[in-house]
Protein backbone atom coordinates (compact mmCIF):
# COMPACT_ATOMS: atom_id res chain seq x y z
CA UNK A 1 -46.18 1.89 22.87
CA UNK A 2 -47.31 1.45 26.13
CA UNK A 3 -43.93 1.29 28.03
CA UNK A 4 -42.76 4.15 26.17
CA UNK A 5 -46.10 6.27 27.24
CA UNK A 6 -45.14 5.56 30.48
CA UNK A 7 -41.91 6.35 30.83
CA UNK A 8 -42.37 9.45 29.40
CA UNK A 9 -44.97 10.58 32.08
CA UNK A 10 -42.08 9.60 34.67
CA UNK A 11 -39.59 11.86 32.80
CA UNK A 12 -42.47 14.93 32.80
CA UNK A 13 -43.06 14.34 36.66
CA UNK A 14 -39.65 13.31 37.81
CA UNK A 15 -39.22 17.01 39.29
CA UNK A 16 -43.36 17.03 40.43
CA UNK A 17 -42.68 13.18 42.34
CA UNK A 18 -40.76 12.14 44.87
CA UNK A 19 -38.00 9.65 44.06
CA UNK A 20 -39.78 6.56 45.30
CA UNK A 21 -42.41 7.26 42.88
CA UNK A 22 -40.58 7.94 39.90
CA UNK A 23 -38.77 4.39 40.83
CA UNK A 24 -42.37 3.02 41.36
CA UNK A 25 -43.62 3.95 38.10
CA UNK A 26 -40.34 2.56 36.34
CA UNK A 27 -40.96 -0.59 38.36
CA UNK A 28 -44.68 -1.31 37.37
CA UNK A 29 -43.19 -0.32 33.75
CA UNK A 30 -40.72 -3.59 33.73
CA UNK A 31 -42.99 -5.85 35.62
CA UNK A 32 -46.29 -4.86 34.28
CA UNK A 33 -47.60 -5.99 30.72
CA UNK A 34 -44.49 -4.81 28.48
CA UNK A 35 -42.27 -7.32 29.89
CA UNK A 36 -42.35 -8.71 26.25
CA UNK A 37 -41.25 -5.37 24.42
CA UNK A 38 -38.30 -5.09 26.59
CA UNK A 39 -37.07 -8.42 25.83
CA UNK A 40 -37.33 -7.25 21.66
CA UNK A 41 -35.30 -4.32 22.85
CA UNK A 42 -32.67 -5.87 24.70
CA UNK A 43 -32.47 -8.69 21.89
CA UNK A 44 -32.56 -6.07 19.37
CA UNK A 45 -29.64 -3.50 21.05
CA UNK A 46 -27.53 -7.21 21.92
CA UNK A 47 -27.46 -7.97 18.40
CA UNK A 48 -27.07 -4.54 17.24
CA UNK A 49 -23.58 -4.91 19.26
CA UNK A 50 -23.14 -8.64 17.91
CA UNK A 51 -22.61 -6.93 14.26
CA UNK A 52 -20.47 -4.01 15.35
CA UNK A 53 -18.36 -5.79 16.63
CA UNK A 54 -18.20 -8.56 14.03
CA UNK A 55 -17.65 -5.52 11.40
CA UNK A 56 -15.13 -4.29 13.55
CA UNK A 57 -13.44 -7.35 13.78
CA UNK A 58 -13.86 -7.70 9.87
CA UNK A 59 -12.15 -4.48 9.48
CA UNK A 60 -9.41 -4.93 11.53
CA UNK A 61 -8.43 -8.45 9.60
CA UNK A 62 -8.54 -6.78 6.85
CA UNK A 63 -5.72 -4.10 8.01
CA UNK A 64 -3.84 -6.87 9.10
CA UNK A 65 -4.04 -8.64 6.00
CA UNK A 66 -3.57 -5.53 4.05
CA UNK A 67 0.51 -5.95 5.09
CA UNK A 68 0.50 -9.32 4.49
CA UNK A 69 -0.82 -8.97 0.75
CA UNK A 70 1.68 -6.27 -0.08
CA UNK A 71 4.35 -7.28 -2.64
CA UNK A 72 8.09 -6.28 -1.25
CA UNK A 73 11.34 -7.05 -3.71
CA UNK A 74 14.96 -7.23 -2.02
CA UNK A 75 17.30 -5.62 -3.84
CA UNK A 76 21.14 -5.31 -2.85
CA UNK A 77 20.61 -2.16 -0.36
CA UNK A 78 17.34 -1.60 0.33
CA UNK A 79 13.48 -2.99 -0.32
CA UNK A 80 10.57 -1.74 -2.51
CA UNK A 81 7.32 -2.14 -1.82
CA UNK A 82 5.05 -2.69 -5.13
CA UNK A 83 2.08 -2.29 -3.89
CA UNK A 84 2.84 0.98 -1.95
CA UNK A 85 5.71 2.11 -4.46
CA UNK A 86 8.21 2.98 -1.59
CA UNK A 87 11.61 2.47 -1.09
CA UNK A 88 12.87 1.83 2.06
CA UNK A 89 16.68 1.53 2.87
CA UNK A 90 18.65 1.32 6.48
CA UNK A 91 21.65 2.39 7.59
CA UNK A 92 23.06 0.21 10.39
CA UNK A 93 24.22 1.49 13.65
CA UNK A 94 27.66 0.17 14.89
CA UNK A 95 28.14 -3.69 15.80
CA UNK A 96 27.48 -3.25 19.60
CA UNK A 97 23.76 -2.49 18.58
CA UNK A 98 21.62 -3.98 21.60
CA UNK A 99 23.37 -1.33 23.70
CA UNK A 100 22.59 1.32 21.19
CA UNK A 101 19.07 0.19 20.97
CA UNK A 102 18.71 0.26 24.79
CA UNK A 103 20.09 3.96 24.72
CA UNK A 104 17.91 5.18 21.68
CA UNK A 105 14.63 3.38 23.53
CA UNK A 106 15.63 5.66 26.95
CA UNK A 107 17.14 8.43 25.31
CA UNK A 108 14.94 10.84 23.08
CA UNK A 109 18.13 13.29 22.95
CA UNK A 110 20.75 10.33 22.01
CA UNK A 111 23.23 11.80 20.19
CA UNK A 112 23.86 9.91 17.05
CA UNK A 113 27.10 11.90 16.87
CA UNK A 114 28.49 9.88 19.33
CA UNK A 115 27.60 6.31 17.62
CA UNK A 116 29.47 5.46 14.67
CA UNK A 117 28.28 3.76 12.01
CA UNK A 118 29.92 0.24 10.63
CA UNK A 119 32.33 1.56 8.38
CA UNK A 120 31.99 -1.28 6.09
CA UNK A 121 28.24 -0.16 5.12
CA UNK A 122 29.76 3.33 3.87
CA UNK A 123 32.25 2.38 1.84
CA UNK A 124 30.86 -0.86 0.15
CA UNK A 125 26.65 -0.49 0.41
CA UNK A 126 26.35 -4.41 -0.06
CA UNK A 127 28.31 -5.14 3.60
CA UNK A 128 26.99 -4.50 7.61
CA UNK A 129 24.24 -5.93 9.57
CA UNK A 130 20.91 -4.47 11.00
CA UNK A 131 20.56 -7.81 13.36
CA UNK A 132 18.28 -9.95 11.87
CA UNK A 133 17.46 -6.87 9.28
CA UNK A 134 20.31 -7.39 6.52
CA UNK A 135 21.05 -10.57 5.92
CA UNK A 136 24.37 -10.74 3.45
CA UNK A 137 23.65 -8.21 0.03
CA UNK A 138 19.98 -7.26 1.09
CA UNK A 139 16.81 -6.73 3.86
CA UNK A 140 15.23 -9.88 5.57
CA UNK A 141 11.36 -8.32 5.02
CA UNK A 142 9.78 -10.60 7.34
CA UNK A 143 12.26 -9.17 10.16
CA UNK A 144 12.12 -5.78 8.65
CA UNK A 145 8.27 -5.57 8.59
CA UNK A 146 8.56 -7.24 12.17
CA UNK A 147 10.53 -4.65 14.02
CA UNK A 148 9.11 -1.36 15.43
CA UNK A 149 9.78 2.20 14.10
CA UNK A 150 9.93 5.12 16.17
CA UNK A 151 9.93 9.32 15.25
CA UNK A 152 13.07 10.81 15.78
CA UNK A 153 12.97 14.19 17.61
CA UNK A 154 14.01 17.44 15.98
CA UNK A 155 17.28 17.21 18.36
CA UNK A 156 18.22 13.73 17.41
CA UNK A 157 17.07 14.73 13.41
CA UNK A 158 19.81 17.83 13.68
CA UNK A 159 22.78 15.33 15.09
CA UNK A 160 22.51 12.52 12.84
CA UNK A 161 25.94 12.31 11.28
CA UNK A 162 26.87 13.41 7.56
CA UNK A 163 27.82 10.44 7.11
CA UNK A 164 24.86 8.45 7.78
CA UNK A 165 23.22 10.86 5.60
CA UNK A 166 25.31 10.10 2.97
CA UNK A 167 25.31 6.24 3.28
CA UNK A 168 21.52 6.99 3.13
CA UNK A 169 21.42 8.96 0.05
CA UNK A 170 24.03 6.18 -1.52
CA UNK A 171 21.65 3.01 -1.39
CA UNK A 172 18.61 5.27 -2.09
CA UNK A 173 20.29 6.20 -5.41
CA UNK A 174 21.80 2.46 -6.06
CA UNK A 175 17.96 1.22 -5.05
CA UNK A 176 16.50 3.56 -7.91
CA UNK A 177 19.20 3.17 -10.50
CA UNK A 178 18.53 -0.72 -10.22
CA UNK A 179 15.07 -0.03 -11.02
CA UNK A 180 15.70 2.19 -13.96
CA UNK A 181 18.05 -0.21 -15.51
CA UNK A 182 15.38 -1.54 -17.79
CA UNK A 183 13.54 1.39 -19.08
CA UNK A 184 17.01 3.35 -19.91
CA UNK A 185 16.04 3.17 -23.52
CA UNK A 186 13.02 5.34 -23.04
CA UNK A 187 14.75 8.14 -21.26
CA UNK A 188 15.99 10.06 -24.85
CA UNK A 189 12.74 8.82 -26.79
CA UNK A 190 10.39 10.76 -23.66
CA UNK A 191 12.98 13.79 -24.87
CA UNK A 192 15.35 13.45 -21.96
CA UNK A 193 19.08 12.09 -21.04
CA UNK A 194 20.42 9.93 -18.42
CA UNK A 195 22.19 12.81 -16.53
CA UNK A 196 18.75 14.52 -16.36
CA UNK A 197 17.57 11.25 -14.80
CA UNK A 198 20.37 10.82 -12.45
CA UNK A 199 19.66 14.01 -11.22
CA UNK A 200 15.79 13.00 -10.92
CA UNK A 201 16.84 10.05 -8.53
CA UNK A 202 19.91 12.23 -6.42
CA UNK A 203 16.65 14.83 -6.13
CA UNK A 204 14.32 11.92 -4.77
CA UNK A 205 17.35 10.61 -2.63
CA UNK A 206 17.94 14.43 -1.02
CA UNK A 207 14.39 14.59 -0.37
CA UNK A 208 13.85 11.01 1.58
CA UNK A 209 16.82 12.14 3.33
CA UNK A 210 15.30 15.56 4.91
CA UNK A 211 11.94 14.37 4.91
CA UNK A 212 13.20 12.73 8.01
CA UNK A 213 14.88 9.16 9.32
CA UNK A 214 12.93 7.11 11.78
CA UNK A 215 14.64 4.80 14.13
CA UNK A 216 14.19 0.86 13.96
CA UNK A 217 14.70 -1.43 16.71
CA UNK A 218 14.57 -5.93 15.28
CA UNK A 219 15.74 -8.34 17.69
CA UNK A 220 19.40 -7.09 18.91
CA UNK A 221 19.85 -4.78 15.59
CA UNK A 222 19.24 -0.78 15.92
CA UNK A 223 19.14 2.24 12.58
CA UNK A 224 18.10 4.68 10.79
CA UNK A 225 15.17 3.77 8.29
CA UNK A 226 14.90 6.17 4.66
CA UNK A 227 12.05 6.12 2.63
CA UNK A 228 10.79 7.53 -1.42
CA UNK A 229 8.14 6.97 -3.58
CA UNK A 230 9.09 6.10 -6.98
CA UNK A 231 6.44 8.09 -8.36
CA UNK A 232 6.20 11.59 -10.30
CA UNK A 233 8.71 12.61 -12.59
CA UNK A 234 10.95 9.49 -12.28
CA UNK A 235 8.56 7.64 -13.81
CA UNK A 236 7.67 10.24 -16.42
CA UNK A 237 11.61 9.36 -17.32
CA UNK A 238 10.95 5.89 -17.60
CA UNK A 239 7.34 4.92 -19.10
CA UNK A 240 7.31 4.57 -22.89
CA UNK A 241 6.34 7.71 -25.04
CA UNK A 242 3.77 5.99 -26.62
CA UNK A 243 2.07 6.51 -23.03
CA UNK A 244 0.53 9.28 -23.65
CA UNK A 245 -2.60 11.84 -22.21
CA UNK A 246 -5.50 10.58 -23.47
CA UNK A 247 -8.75 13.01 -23.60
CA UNK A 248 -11.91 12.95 -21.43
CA UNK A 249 -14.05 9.61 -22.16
CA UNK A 250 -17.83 9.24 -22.17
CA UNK A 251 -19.23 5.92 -22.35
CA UNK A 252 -22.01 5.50 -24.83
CA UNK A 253 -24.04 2.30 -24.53
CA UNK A 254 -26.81 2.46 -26.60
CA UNK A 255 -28.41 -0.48 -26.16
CA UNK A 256 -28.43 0.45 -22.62
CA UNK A 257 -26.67 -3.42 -21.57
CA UNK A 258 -24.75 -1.80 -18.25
CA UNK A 259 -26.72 -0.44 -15.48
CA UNK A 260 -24.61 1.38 -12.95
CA UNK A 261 -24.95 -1.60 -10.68
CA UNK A 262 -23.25 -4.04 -13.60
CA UNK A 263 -20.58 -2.05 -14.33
CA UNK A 264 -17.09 -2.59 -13.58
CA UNK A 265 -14.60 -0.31 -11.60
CA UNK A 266 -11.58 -1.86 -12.44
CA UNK A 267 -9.33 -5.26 -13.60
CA UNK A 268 -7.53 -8.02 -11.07
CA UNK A 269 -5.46 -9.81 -13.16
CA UNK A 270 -4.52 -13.14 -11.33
CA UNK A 271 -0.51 -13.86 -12.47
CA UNK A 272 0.40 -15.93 -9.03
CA UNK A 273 0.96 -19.28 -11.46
CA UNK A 274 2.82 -18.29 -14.08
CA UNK A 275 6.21 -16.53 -12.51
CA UNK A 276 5.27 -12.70 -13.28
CA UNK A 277 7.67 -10.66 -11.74
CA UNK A 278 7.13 -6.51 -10.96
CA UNK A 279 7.80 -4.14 -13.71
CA UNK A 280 7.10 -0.61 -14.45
CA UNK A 281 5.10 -1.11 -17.97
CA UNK A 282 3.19 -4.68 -17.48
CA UNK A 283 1.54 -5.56 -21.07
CA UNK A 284 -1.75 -7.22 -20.78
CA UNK A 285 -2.64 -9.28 -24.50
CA UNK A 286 -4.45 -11.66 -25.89
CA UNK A 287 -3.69 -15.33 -27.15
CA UNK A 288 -3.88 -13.92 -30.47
CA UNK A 289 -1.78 -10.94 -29.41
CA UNK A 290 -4.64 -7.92 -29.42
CA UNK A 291 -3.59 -5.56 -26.66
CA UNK A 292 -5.76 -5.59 -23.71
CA UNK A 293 -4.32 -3.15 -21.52
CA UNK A 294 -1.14 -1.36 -22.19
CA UNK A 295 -0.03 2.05 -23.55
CA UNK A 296 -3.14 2.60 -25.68
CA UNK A 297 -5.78 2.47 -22.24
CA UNK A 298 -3.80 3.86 -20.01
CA UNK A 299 -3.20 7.13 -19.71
CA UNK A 300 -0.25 9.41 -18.89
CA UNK A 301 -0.55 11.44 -15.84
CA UNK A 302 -2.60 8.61 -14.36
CA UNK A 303 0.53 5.89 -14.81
CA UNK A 304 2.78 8.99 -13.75
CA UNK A 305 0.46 9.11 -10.30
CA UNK A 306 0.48 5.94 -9.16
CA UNK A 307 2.14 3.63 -11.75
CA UNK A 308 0.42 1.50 -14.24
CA UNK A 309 -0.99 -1.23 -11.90
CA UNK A 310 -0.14 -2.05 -8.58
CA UNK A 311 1.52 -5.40 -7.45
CA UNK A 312 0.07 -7.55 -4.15
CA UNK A 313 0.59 -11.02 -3.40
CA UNK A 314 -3.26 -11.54 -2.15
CA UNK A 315 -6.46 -10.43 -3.35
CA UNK A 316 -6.85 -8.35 0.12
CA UNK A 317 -10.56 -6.74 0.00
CA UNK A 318 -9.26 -3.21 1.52
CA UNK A 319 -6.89 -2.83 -1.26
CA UNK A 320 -8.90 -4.24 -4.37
CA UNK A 321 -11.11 -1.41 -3.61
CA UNK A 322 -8.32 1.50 -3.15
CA UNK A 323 -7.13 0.57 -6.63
CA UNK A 324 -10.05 -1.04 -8.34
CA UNK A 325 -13.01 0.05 -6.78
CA UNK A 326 -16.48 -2.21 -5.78
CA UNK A 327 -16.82 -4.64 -8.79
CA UNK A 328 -13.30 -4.94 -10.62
CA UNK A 329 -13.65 -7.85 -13.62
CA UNK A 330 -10.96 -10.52 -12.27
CA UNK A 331 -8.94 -12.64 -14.81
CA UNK A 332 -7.07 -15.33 -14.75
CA UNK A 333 -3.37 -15.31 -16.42
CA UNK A 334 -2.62 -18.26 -18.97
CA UNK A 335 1.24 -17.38 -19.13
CA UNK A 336 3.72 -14.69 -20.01
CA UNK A 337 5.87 -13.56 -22.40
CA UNK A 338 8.05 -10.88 -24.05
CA UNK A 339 12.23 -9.91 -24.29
CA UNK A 340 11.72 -8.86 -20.47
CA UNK A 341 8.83 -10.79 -19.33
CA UNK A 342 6.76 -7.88 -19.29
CA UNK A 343 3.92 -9.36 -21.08
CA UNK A 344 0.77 -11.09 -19.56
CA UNK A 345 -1.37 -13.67 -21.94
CA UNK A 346 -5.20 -13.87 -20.88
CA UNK A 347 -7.47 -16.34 -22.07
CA UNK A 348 -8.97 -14.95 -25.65
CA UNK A 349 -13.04 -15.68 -24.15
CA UNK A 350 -11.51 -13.20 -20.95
CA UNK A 351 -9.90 -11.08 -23.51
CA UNK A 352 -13.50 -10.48 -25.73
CA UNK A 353 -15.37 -10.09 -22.54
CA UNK A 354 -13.28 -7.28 -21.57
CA UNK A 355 -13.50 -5.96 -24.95
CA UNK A 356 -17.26 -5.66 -25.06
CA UNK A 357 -17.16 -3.37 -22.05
CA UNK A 358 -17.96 -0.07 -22.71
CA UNK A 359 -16.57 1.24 -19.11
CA UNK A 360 -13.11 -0.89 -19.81
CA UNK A 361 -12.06 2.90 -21.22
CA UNK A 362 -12.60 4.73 -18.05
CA UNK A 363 -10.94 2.32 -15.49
CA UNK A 364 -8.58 1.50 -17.86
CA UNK A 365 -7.67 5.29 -18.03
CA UNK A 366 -7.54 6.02 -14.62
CA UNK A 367 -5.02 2.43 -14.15
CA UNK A 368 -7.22 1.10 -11.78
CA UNK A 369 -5.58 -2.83 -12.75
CA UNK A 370 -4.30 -4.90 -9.66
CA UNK A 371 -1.68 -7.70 -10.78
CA UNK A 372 -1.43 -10.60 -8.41
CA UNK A 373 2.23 -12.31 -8.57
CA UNK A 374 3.60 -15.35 -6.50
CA UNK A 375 4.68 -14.95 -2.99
CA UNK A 376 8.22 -16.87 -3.57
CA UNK A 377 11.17 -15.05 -3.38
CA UNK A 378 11.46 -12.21 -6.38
């Protein structure tokens, strides 16, 4: 209290003093009998800074780890990312690419005109090379996700060539198609046919494609990267009808068992022993069969959003609280099962807990339910 007195009669009579008194009093202020408060305050600001930065660095690992957790599928032409729900596909530029990557890094007004593309990845979408990008029928992720992407200008944007659009628009439509091929059967029962949903994924192509290309530079390989979401109306196509709306829910808890502070936001269902493999309508039962989480808790325009669940190969803290909030109830998976291995048994003592929540309906709902699947090769 004292130190602060006085430097606040050295701030009133800085203006009234000369400066070698206003240092004066600031000097018998350190050296005089508050040497001990200013010690707390230094200690106190140094360790003030101590857990910034440790919170910083926190944050930053989890970014970093964010990637890392993602699930990504190869499939012949481009990648999807399960976690994100984005396809990705790249067109290669011609086989001499370290000299086109040295001209697109100088040149923001390359002419793409001028480079031709391999003509093997036009005419058959499974050939070409991206460097270390393609390797044979499909992406090398870890190279993909290791390169650097760059904007393209509105110049460069207006001269790509029609037919790197079109190669583009190809593997974004043989991308999709492969992962419609097993929900087909729920395209006429939703009250639609497949030409309606070929048009759907030509519409989603067309869009990626004038939504923009970005370049992409991996060891001595140079392209053109393409990206859609697989969500809105493609998967209203796919998702079974049963899936439907379901009204506003209030959770009544009588007995009053759930504080606020107890309840949870969400499910993490941990798969990563038992093989699980992405799908677009995951089943979540019982050992005795009882449905846990499927088309009767989830609802519509929710699934339609943002998909069902999302995929990620690690329980990353960032993203288990974009999907699943604070204080999601995590289970472990016994095994699975079903025609199509859609179908994930829990543990029937996991299965009543979940049962006896009352706010399992809202989360539930909104498809706040993380799956975690193996890291080996999908």
């Amino acid at each position: 209290m004292l130190l602060r007195n006085r430097c606040s009669g050295c701030i009133r009579n800085i203006h009234q003093k000369s400066v070698s008194c206003f240092l004066g009093d600031i000097k018998d202020a350190i050296w005089g009998d508050d040497i001990k408060e200013i010690i707390c305050f230094v200690s106190l600001a140094v360790f003030i800074v101590s857990a910034s930065l440790s919170f910083m660095s926190k944050s930053v690992y989890a970014m970093e780890n964010d990637l890392t957790a993602q699930c990504i599928e190869e499939l012949e032409g481009g990648i999807i990312n399960w976690t994100t729900g984005v396809v990705t596909v790249a067109i290669p530029l011609n086989s001499d690419s370290s000299e086109k990557k040295d001209a697109l890094a100088s040149d923001t007004s390359h002419d793409f005109s001028s480079t031709s593309l391999q003509q093997g990845s036009l005419g058959n979408i499974s050939t070409g090379s991206l460097g270390t990008v393609f390797s044979g029928e499909s992406f090398d992720s870890n190279s993909f996700f290791g390169g650097t992407l760059e904007p393209l200008s509105v110049r460069e944007l207006d001269k790509i060539p029609e037919n790197a659009l079109s190669a583009a628009r190809q593997r974004i439509i043989q991308v999709f198609e492969k992962i419609a091929s097993d929900y087909r059967v729920w395209v006429s029962e939703n009250g639609y046919s497949i030409n309606m949903l070929r048009a759907e994924i030509e519409k989603k192509a067309l869009n990626a494609v004038n939504s923009g290309a970005r370049k992409f530079f991996a060891g001595d390989g140079a392209g053109l990267i393409f990206k859609a979401d697989i969500y809105g109306d493609f998967l209203q196509f796919l998702l079974p009808p049963e899936l439907q709306k379901i009204p506003e829910i209030e959770v009544i808890d009588p007995a009053n068992q759930y504080s606020i502070g107890k309840m949870h936001t969400g499910m993490v269902v941990d798969a990563r022993d038992i093989g699980f493999k992405p799908v677009l309508y995951p089943l979540i039962v019982s050992e005795h069969g009882a449905e846990i989480y499927g088309s009767m808790f989830a609802s519509r325009e929710y699934a339609v959003e943002k998909g069902l669940c999302t995929y990620a190969y690690l329980p990353d803290p960032s993203m288990i609280m974009r999907r699943a909030g604070d204080n999601p109830v995590v289970i472990k998976a016994l095994r699975k099962d079903g025609d199509k291995g859609n179908t994930i048994i829990i543990p029937v003592a996991d299965a009543e807990k979940i049962v006896k929540m009352p706010e399992r309906h809202l989360f539930m709902k909104a498809c706040k339910v993380i799956i975690l699947i193996s890291k080996t090769k999908i």
